[in-house]
C-alpha atoms as a PDB file:
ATOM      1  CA  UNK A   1       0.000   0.000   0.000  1.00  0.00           C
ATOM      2  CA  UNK A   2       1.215   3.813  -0.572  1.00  0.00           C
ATOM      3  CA  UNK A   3       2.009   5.893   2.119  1.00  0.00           C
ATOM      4  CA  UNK A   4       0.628   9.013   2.534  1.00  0.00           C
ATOM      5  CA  UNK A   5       3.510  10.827   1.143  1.00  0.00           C
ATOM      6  CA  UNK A   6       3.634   9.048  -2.133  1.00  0.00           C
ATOM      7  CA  UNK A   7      -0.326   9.518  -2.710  1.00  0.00           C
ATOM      8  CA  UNK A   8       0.109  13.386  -1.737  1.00  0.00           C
ATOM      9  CA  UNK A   9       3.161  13.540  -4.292  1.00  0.00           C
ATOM     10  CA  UNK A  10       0.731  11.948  -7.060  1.00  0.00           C
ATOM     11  CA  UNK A  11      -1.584  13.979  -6.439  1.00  0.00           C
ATOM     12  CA  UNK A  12       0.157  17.013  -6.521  1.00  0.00           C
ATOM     13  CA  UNK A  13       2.301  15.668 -10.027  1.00  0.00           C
ATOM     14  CA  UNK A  14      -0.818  15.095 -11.695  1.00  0.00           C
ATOM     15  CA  UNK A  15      -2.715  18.283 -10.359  1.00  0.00           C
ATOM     16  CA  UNK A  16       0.019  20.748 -10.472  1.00  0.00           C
ATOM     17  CA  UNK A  17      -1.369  22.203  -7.265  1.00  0.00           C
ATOM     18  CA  UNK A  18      -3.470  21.582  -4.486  1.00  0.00           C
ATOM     19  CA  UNK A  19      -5.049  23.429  -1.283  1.00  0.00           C
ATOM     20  CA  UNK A  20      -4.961  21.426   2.027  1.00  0.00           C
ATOM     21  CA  UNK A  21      -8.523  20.767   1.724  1.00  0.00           C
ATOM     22  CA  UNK A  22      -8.291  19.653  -1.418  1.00  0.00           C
ATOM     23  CA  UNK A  23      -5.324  17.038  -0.813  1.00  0.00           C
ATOM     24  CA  UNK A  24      -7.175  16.600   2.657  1.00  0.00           C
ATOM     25  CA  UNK A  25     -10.208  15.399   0.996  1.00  0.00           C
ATOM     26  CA  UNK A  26      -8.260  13.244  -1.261  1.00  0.00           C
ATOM     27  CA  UNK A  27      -6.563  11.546   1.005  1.00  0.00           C
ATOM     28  CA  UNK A  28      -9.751  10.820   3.054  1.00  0.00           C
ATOM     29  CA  UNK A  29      -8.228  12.637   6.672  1.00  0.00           C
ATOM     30  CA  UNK A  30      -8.591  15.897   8.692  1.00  0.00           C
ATOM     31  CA  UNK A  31      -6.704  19.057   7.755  1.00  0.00           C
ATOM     32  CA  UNK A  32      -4.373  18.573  11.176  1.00  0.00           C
ATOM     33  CA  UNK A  33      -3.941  15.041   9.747  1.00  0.00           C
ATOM     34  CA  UNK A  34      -3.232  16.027   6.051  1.00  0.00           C
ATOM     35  CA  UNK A  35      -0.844  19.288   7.040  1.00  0.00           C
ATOM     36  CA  UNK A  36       1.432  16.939   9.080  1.00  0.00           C
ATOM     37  CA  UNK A  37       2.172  14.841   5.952  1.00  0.00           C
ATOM     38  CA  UNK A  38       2.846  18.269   3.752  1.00  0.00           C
ATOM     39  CA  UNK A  39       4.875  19.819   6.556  1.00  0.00           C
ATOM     40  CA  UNK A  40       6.763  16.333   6.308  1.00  0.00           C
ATOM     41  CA  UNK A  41       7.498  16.805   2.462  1.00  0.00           C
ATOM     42  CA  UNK A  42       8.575  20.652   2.865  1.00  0.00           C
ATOM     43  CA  UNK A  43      10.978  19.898   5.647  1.00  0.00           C
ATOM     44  CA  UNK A  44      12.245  17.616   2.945  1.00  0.00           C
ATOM     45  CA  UNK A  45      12.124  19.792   0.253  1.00  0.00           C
ATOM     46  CA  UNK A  46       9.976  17.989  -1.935  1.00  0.00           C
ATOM     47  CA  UNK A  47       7.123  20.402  -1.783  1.00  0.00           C
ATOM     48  CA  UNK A  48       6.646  24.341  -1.191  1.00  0.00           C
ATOM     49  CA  UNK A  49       4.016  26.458   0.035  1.00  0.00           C
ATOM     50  CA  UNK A  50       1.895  29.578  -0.480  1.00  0.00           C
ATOM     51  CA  UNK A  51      -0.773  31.990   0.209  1.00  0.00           C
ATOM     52  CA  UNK A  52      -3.643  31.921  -2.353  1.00  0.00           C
ATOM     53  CA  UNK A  53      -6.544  34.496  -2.430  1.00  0.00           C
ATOM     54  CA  UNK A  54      -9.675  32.402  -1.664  1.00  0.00           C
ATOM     55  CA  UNK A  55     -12.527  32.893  -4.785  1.00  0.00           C
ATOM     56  CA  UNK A  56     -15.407  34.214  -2.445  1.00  0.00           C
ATOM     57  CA  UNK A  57     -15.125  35.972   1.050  1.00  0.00           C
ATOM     58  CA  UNK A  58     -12.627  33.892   3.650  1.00  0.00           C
ATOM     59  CA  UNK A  59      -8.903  33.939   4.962  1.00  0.00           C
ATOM     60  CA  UNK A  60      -6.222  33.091   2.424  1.00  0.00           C
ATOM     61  CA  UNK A  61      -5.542  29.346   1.739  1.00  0.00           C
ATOM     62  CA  UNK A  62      -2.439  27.644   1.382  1.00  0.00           C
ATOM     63  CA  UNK A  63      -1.558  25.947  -1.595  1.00  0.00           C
ATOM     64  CA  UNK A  64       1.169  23.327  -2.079  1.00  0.00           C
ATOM     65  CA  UNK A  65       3.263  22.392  -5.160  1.00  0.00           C
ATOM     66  CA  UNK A  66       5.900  20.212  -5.666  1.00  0.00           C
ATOM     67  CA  UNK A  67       9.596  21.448  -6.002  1.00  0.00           C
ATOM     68  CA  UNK A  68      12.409  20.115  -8.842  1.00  0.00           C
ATOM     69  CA  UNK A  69      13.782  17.852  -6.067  1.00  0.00           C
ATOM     70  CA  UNK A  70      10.466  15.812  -5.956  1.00  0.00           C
ATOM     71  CA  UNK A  71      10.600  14.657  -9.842  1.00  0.00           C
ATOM     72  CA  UNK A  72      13.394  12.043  -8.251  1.00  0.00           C
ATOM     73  CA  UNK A  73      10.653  10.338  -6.537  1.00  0.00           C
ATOM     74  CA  UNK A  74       8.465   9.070  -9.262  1.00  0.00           C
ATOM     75  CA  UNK A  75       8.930   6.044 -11.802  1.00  0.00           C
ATOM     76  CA  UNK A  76      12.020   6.678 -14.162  1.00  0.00           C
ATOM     77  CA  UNK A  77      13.696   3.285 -13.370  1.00  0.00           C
ATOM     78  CA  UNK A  78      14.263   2.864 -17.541  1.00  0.00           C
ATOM     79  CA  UNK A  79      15.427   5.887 -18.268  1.00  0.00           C
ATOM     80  CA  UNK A  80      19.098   4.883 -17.918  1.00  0.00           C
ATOM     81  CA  UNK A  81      18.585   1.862 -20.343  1.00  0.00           C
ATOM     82  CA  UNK A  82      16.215   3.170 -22.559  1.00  0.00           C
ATOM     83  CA  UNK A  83      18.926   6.570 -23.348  1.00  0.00           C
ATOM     84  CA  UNK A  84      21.677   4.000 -23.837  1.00  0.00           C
ATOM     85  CA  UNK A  85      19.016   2.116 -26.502  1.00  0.00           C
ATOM     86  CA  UNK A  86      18.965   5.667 -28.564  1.00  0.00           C
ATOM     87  CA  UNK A  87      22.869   5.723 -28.467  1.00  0.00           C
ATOM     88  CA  UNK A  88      23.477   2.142 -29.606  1.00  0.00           C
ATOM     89  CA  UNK A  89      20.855   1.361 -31.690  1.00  0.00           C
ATOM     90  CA  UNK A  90      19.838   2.358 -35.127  1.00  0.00           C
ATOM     91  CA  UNK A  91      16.798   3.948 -36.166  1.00  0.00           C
ATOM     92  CA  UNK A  92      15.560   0.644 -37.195  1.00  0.00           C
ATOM     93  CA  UNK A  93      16.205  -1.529 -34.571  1.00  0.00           C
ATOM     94  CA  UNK A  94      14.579   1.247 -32.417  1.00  0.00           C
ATOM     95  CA  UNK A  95      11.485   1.735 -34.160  1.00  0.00           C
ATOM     96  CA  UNK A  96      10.960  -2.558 -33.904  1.00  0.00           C
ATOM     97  CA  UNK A  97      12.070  -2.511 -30.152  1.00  0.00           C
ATOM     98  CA  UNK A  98       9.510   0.009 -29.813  1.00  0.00           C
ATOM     99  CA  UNK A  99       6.500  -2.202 -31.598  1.00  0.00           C
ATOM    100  CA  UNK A 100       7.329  -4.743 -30.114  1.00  0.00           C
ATOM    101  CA  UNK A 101       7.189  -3.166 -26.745  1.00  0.00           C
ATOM    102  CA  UNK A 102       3.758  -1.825 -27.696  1.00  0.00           C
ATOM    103  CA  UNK A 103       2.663  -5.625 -28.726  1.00  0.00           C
ATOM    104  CA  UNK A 104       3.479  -6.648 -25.854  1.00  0.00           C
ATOM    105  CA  UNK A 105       1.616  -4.355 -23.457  1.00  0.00           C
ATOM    106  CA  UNK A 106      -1.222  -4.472 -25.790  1.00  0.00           C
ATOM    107  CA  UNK A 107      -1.445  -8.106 -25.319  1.00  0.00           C
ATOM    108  CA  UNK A 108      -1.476  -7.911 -21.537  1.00  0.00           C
ATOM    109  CA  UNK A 109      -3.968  -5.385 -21.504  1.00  0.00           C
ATOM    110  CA  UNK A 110      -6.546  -6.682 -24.012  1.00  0.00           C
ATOM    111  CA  UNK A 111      -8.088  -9.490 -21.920  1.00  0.00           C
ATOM    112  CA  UNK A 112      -8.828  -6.989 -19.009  1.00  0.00           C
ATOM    113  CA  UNK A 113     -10.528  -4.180 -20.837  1.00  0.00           C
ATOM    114  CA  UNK A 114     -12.601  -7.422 -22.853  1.00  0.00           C
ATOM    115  CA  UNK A 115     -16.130  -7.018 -22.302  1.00  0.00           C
ATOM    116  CA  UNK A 116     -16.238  -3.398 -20.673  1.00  0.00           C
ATOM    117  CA  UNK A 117     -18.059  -0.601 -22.324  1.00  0.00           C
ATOM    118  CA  UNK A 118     -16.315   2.205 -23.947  1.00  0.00           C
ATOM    119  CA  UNK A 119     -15.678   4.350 -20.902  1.00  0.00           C
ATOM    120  CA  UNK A 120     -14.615   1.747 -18.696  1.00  0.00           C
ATOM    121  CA  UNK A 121     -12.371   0.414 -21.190  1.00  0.00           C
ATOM    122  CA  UNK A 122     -10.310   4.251 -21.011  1.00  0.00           C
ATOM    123  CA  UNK A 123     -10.513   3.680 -17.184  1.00  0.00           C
ATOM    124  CA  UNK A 124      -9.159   0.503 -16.936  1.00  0.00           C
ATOM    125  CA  UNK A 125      -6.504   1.275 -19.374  1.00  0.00           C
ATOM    126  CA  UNK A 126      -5.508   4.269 -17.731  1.00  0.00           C
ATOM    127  CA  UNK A 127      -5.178   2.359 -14.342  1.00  0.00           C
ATOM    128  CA  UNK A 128      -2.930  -0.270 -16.209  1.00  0.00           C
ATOM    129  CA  UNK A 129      -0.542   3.078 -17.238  1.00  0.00           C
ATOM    130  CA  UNK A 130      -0.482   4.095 -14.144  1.00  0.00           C
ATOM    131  CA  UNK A 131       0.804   0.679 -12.978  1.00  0.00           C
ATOM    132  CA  UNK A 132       3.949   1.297 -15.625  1.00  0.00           C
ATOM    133  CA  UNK A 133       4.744   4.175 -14.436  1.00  0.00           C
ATOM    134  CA  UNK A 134       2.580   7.028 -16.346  1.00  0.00           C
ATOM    135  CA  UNK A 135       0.641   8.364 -13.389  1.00  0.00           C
ATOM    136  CA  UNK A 136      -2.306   8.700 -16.289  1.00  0.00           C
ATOM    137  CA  UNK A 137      -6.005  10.043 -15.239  1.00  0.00           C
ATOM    138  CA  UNK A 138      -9.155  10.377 -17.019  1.00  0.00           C
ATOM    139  CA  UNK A 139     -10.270  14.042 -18.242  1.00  0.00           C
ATOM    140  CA  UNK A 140     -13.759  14.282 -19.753  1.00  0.00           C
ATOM    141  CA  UNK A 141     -12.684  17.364 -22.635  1.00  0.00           C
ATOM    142  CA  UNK A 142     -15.072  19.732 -24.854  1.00  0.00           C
ATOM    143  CA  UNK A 143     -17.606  17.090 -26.744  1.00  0.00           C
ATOM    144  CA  UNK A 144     -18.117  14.938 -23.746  1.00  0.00           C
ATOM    145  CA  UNK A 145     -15.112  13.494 -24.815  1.00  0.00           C
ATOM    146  CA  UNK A 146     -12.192  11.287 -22.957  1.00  0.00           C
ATOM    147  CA  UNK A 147      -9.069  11.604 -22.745  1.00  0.00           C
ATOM    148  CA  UNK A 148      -6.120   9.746 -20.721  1.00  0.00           C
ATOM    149  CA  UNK A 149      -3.482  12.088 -19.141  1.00  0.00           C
ATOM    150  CA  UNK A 150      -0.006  10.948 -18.391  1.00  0.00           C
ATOM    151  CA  UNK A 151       1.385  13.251 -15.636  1.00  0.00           C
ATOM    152  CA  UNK A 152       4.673  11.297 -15.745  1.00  0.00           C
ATOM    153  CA  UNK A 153       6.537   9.438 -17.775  1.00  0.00           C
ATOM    154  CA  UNK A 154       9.250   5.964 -17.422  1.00  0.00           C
ATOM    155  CA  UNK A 155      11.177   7.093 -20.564  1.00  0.00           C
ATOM    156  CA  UNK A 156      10.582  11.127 -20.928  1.00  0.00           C
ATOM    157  CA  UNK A 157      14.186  11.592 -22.565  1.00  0.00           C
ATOM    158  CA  UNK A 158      13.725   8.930 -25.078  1.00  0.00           C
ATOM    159  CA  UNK A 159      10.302   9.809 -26.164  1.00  0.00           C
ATOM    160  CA  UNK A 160      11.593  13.279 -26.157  1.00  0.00           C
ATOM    161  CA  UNK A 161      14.288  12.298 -28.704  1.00  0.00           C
ATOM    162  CA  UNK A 162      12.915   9.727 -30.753  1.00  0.00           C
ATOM    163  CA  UNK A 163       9.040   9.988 -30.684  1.00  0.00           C
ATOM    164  CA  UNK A 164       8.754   6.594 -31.113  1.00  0.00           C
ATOM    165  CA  UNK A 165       7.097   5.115 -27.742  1.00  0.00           C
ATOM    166  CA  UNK A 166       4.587   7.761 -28.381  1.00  0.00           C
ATOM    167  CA  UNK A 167       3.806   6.804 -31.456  1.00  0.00           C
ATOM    168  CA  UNK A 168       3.333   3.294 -30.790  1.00  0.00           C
ATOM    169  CA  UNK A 169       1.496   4.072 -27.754  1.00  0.00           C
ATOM    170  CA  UNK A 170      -1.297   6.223 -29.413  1.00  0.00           C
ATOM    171  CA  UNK A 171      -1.824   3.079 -32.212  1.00  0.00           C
ATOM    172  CA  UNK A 172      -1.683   0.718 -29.453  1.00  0.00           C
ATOM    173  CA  UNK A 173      -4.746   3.060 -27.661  1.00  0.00           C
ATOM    174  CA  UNK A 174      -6.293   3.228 -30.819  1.00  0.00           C
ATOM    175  CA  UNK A 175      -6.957  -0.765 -31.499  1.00  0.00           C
ATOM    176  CA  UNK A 176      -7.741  -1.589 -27.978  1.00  0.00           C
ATOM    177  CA  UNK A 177     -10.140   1.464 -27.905  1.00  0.00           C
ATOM    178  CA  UNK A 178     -11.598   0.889 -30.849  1.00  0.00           C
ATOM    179  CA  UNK A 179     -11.561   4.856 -30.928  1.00  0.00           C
ATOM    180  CA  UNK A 180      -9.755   7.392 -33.081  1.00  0.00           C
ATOM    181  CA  UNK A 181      -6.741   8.948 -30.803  1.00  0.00           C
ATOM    182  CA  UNK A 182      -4.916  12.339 -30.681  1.00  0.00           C
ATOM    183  CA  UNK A 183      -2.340  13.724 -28.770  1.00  0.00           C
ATOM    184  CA  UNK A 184      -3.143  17.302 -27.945  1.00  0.00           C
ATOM    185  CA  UNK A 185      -0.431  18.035 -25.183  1.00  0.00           C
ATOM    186  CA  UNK A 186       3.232  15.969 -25.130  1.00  0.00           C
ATOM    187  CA  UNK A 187       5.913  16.842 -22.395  1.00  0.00           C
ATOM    188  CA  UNK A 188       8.423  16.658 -24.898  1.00  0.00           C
ATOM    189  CA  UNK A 189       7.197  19.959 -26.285  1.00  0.00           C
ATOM    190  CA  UNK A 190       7.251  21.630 -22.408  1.00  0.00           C
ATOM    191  CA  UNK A 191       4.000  20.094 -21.545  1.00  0.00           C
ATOM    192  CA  UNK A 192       2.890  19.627 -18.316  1.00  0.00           C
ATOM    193  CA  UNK A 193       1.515  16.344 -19.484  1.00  0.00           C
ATOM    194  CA  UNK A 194       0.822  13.688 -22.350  1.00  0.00           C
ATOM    195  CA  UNK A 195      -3.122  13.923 -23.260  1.00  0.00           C
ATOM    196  CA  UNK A 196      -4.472  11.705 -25.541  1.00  0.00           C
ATOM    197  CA  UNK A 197      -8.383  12.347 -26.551  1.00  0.00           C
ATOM    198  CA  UNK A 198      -9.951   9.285 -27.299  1.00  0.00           C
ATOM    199  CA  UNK A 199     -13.586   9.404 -29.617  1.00  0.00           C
ATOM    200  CA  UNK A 200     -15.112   6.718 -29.548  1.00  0.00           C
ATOM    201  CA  UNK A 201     -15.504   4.804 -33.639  1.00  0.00           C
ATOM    202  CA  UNK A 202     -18.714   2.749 -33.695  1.00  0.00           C
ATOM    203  CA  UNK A 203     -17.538   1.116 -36.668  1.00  0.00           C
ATOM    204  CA  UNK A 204     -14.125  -0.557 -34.863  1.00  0.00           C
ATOM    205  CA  UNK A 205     -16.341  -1.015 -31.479  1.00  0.00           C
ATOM    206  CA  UNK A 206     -17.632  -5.019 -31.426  1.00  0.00           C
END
């Protein structure tokens, strides 16, 4: 199980910021409970407070973000490998490594979203991102409309460099979807996140 530290660092990755309410709420504790887990991360420099104007009448509220040091703490375990990959490996050999990859995970995640309905199919796959790594949420966007936000990602450098992952990733969305895909925010292009907004094509579904 996470500790409270690690949820409150999630949250505040893929939120950006948070008030102590708001993470307090989250986390399903008091306020007194909640601000003696942030005061924990600020003493350790992993998150940083300030006063926010409150949007109707009330005292100022505090509201916490995350600091450079704190990007240490989340999944980047192949990074290392992956940037030695784009060094020693030729365009080619990337670009298969990188279906392959995609055929793989595709074929572990197919029999879990089999059966589900279109929404709980993003859900589920979004949950099984998380679990490698991607932090990734569901956002409803203009149109009614889903989309699956990565708030982190494993191999940042490498998809930075090569686009490939990303690429794969989207197609690999795309036929266990059965929805047309597009990527309308990418970290690699100073993004606070990868969003991909999934519609929903009746004539892949079934």
């Amino acid at each position: 199980m996470e500790s409270k530290r690690e949820v409150i660092l999630a949250f505040l990755k893929t939120h950006g910021q948070a008030t102590l309410g708001e993470i307090a709420a989250h986390l399903e504790v008091s306020k007194q409970g909640a601000l003696r887990h942030l005061e924990s991360l600020e003493s350790s420099g992993l998150a940083t407070v300030a006063s926010a104007q409150p949007h109707g009448r009330g005292r100022p509220e505090n509201v916490y973000r995350l600091t450079p040091l704190a990007g240490e703490h989340f999944p980047d375990g192949h990074r290392e490998l992956t940037g030695e990959l784009v060094d020693f490996m030729t365009n080619e050999q990337l670009k298969a490594f990188f279906e392959r990859r995609a055929a793989r995970l595709e074929a572990e995640y197919a029999p879990q979203l089999a059966g589900l309905d279109f929404a709980s199919r993003v859900r589920e796959l979004a949950r099984l991102a998380s679990e490698h790594g991607h932090m990734a949420e569901v956002v409803e966007v203009s149109g009614g409309d889903l989309a699956i936000r990565h708030c982190n990602c494993p191999i940042q450098d490498v998809a930075a460099r090569t686009g490939l992952p990303c690429i794969n990733e989207q197609h690999m969305y795309e036929r266990l979807l059965g929805a047309d895909v597009k990527r309308t925010t990418w970290m690699a292009e100073a993004g606070d996140d990868c969003t991909y907004v999934m519609k929903e094509n009746e004539k892949r579904v079934g």
